[in-house]
N, C-alpha and C. Protein backbone atom coordinates (compact mmCIF):
# COMPACT_ATOMS: atom_id res chain seq x y z
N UNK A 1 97.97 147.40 46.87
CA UNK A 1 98.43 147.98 48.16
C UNK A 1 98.93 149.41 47.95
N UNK A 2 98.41 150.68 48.56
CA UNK A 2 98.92 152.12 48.41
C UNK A 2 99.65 151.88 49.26
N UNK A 3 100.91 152.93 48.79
CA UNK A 3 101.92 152.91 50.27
C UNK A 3 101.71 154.58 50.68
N UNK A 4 101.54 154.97 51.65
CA UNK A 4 101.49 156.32 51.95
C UNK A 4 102.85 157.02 51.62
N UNK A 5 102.94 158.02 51.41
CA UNK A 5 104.03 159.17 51.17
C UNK A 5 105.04 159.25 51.57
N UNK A 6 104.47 159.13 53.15
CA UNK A 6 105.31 159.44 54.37
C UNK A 6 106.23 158.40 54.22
N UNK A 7 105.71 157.26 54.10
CA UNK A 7 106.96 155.90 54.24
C UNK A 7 107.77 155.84 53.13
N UNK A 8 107.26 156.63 51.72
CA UNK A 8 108.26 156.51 51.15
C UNK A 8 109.54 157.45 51.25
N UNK A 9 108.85 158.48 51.77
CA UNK A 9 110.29 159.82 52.04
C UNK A 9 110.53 159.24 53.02
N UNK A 10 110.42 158.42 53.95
CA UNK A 10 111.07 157.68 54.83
C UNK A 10 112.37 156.79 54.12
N UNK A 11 112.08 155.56 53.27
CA UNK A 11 113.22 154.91 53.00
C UNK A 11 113.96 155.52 51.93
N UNK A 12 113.32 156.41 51.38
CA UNK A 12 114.26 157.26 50.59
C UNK A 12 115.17 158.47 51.12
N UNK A 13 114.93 158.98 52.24
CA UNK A 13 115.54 159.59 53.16
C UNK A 13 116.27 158.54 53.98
N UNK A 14 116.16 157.74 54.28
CA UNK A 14 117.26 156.75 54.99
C UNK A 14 118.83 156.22 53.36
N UNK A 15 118.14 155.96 52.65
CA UNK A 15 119.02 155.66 51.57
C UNK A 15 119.90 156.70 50.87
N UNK A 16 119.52 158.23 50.94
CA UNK A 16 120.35 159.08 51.04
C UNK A 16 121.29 159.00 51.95
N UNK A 17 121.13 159.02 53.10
CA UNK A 17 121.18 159.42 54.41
C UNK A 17 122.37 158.29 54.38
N UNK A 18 122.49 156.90 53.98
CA UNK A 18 123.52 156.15 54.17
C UNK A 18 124.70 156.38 52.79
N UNK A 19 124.29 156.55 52.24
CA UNK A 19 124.63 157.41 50.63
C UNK A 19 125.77 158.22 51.28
């Protein structure tokens, strides 16, 4: 399964973001 890019700077930008 590829995960696209986008979704990962997604939950990695949310996990900062609560950080």
């Amino acid at each position: 399964m590829e995960i696209p890019p986008s979704s990962s700077l997604q939950l990695g930008n949310e996990k900062v973001c609560k950080l």
